[in-house]
Protein backbone atom coordinates (compact mmCIF):
# COMPACT_ATOMS: atom_id res chain seq x y z
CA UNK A 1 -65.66 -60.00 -79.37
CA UNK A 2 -68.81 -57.75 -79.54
CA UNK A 3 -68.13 -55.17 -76.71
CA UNK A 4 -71.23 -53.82 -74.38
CA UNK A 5 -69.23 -51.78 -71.82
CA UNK A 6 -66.16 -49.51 -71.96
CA UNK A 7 -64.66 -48.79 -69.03
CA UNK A 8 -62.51 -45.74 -68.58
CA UNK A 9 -59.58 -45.06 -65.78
CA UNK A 10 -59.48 -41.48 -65.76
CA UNK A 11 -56.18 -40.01 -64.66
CA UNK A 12 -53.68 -39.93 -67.22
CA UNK A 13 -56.28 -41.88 -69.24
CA UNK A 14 -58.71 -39.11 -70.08
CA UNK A 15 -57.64 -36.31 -68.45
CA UNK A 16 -53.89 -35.03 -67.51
CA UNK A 17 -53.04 -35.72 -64.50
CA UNK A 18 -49.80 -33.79 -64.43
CA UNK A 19 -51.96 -30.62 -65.50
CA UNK A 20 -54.41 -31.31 -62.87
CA UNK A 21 -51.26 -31.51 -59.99
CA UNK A 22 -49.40 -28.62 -61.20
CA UNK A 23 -52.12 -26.24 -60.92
CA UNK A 24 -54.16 -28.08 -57.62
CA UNK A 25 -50.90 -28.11 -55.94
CA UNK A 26 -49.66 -24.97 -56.82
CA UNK A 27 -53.28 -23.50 -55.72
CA UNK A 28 -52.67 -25.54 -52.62
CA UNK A 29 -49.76 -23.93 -51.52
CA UNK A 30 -50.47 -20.60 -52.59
CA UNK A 31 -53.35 -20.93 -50.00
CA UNK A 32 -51.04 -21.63 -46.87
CA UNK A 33 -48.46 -18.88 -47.77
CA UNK A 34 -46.53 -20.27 -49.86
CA UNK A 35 -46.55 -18.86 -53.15
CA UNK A 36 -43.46 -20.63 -54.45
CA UNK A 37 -44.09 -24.04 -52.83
CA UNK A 38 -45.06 -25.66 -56.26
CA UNK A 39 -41.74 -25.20 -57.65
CA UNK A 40 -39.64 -25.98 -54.36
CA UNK A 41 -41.55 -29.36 -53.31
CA UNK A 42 -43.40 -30.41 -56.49
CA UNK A 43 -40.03 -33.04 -57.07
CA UNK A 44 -39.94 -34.10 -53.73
CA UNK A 45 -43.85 -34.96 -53.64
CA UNK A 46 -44.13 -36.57 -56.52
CA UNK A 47 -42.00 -38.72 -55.80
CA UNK A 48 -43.44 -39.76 -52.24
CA UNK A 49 -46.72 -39.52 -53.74
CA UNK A 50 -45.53 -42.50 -55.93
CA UNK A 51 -44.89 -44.84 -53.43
CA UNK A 52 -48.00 -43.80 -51.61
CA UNK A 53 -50.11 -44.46 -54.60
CA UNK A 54 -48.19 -47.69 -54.73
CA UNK A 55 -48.84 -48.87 -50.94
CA UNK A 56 -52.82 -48.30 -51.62
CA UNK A 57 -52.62 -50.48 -55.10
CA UNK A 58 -50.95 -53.27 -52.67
CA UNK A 59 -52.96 -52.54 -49.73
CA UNK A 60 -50.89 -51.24 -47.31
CA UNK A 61 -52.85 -47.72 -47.31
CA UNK A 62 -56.08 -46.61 -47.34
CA UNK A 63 -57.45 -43.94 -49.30
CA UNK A 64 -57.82 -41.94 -46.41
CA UNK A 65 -54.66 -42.79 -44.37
CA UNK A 66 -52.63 -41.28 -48.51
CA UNK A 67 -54.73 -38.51 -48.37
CA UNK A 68 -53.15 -37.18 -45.56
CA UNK A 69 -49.92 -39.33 -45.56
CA UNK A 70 -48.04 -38.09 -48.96
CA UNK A 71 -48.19 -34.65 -47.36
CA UNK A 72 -46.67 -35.80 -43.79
CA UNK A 73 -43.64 -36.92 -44.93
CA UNK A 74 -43.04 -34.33 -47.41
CA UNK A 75 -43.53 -31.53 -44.45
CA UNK A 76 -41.27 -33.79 -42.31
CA UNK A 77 -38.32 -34.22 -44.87
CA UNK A 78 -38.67 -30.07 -45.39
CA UNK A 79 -39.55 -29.49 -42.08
CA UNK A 80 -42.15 -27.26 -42.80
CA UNK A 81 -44.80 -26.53 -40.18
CA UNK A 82 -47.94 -27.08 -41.87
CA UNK A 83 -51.19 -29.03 -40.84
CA UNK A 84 -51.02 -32.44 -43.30
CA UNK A 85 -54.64 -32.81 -42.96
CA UNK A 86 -55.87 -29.17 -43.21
CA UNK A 87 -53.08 -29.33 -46.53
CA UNK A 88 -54.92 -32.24 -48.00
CA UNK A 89 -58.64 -31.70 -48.20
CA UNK A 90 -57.70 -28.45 -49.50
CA UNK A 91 -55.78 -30.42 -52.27
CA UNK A 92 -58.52 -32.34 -53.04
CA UNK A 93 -60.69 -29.61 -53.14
CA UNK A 94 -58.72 -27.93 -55.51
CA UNK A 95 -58.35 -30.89 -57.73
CA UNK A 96 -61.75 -30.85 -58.20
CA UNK A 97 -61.70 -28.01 -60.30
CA UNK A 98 -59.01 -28.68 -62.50
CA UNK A 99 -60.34 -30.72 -65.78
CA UNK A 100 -57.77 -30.96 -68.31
CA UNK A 101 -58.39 -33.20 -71.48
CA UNK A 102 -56.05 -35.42 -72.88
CA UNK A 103 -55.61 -34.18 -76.41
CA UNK A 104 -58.17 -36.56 -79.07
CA UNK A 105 -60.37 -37.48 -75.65
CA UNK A 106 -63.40 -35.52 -76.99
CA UNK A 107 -62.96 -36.63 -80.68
CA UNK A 108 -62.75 -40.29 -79.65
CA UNK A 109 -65.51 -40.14 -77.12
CA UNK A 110 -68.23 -38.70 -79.49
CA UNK A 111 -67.65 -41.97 -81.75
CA UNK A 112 -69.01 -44.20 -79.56
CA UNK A 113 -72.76 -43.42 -79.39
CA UNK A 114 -73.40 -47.39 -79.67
CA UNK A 115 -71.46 -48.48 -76.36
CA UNK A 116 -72.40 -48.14 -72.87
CA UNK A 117 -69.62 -45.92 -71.08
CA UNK A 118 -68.28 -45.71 -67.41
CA UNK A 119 -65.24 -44.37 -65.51
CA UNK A 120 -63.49 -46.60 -62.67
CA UNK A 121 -61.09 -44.80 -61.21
CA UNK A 122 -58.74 -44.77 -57.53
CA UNK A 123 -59.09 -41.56 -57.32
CA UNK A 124 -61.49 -39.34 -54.68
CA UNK A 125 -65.06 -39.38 -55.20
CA UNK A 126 -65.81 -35.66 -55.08
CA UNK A 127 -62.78 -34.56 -56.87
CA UNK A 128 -63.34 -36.61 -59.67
CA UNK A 129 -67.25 -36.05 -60.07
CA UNK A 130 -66.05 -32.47 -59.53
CA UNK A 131 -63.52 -32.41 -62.37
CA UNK A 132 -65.89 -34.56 -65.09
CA UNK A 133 -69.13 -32.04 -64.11
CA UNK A 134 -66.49 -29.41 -65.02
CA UNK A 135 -65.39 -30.69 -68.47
CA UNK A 136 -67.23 -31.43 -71.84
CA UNK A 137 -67.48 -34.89 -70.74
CA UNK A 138 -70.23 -34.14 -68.00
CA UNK A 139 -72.85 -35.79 -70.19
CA UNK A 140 -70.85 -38.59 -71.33
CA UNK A 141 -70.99 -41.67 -68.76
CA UNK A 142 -73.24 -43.70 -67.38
CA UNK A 143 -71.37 -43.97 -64.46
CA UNK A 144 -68.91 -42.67 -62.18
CA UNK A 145 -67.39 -45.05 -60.18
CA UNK A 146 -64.83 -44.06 -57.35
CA UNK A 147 -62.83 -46.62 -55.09
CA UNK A 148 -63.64 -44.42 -52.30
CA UNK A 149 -67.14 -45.23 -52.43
CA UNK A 150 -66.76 -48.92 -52.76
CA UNK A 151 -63.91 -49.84 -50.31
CA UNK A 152 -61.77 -51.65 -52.89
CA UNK A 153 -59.81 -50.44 -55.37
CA UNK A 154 -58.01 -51.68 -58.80
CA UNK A 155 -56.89 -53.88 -59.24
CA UNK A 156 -59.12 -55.98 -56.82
CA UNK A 157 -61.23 -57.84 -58.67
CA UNK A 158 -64.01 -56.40 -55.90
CA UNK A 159 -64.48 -52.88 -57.24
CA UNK A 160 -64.92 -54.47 -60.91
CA UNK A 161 -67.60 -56.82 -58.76
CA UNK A 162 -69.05 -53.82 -57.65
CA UNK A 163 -69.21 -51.77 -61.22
CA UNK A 164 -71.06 -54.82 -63.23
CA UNK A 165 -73.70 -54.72 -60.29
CA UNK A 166 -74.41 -51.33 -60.60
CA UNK A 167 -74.77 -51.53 -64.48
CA UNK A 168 -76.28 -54.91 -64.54
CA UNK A 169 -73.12 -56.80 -66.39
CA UNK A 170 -73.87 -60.49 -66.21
CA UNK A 171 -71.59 -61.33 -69.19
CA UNK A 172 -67.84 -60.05 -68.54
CA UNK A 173 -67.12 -60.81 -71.70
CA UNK A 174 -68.86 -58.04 -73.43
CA UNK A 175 -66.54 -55.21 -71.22
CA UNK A 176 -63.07 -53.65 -72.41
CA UNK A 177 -61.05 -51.76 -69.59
CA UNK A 178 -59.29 -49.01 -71.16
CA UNK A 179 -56.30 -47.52 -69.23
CA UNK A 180 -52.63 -46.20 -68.82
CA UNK A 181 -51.76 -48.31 -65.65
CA UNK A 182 -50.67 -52.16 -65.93
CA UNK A 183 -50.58 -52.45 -62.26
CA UNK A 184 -54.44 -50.83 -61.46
CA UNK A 185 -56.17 -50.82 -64.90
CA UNK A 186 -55.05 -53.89 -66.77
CA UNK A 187 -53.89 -55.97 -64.11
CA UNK A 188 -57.66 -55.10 -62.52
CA UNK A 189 -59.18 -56.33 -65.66
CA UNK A 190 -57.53 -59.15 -66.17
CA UNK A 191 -58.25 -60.08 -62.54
CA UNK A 192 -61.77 -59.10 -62.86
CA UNK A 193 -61.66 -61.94 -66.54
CA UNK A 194 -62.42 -58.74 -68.90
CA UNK A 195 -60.44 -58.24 -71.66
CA UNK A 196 -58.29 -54.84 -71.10
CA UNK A 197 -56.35 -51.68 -73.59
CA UNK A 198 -53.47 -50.34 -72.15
CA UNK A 199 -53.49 -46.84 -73.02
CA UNK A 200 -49.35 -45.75 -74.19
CA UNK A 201 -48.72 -42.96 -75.23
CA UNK A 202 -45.37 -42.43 -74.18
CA UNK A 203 -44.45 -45.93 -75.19
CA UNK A 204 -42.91 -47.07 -72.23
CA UNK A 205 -41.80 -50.97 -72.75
CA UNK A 206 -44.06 -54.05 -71.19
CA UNK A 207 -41.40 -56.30 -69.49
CA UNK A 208 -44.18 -57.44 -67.25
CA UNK A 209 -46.18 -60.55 -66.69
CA UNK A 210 -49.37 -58.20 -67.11
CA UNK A 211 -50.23 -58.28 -70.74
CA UNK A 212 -52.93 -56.34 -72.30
CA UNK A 213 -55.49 -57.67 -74.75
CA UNK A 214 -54.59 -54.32 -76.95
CA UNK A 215 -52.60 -51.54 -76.73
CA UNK A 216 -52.68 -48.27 -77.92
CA UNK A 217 -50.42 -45.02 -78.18
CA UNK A 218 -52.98 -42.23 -78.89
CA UNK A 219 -56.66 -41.86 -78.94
CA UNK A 220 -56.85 -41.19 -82.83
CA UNK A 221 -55.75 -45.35 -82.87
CA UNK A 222 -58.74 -46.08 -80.65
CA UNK A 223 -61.61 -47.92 -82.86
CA UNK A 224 -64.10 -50.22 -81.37
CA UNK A 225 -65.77 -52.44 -84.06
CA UNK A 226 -68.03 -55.39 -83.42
CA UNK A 227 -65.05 -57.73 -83.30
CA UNK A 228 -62.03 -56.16 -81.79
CA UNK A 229 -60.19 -52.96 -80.48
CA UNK A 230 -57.25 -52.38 -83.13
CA UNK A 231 -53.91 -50.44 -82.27
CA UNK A 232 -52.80 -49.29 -85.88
């Protein structure tokens, strides 16, 4: 298949997400007096933060209710007395100035002059405009699409709905999704009918029902001919 459109997720996909957190978080805490927060809570959040993230791919969250939610129960279980909401639009703030590449992003990104390119991503609108006008990529995309901004998020079929509109897609068959998540990115493709790239680096296994149309495990394997994406 001739491809048209590449669609990028962006966290963990093009830029490091566990960069971004360390240093937004850390930034975060630092700001309400707690220098050492990063390194007392950073376990604990996380792993809230997952099943947050996990409750707004299924629906049970908004965007807005997680913004403010992750950081409620994590002040509960450590009964700290800090304002969740004040806490999280200062994290988001903050992550909007962290942009930190995923190593061969760049490289791989210059090669593909010939293709229309967009990002489709969960995350918050103004943090991730923020972070893209902030790296070498600021000239590289078409568009930048936020869930946010559309009120549905992958992998509804809705926000893809909402992406061909803006860039005039009438033929789904000539887009690739390119992502690390087989619950948002590929699942969202595949219930959108576009074929998908599961972006692997760490090589975790695929014991799922949701199987990519490719798969890669770094960006130097990432070609995009006039027939096919190929994972060497």
């Amino acid at each position: 298949m001739s491809y048209e459109l590449l669609v990028f997720d962006l966290d963990d996909t093009l830029f490091d997400f566990a960069e971004t957190e360390k240093h937004a978080l850390g930034n975060t805490f630092t700001s309400f007096g707690l220098p050492n927060g990063l390194a007392a809570y950073r376990d604990s959040y996380r792993a809230i933060s997952s099943v947050i993230w996990d409750d707004l791919e299924q629906g049970r969250i908004t965007l807005e209710e997680l913004k403010v939610e992750r950081f409620r129960q994590l002040f509960a279980q450590h009964e700290l007395p800090i304002d969740a909401s004040r806490f999280g639009e200062l994290y988001i703030e903050n992550l909007g100035r962290e942009s930190h590449l995923i190593d061969g992003v760049e490289e791989m990104l210059s090669g593909l002059a010939d293709y229309r390119l967009a990002i489709l991503t969960n995350g918050f609108t103004r943090a991730q405009h923020a972070r893209i006008a902030g790296s070498p990529l600021r000239d590289t995309f078409e568009a930048i699409i936020a869930s946010e901004e559309t009120g549905f998020k992958k992998p509804q079929p809705e926000i893809f709905d909402y992406a061909f509109k803006q860039l005039g897609i009438t033929d789904p068959s000539r887009v690739l999704m390119i992502g690390d998540s087989l619950t948002s990115d590929i699942q969202g493709g595949m219930n959108a009918g576009i074929d998908t790239c599961w972006f692997n680096p760490h090589r975790h296994p695929n014991n799922t029902a949701v199987q990519p149309t490719f798969e890669i495990h770094s960006w130097a394997e990432f070609r995009v001919g006039r027939q096919a994406v190929n994972s060497n």
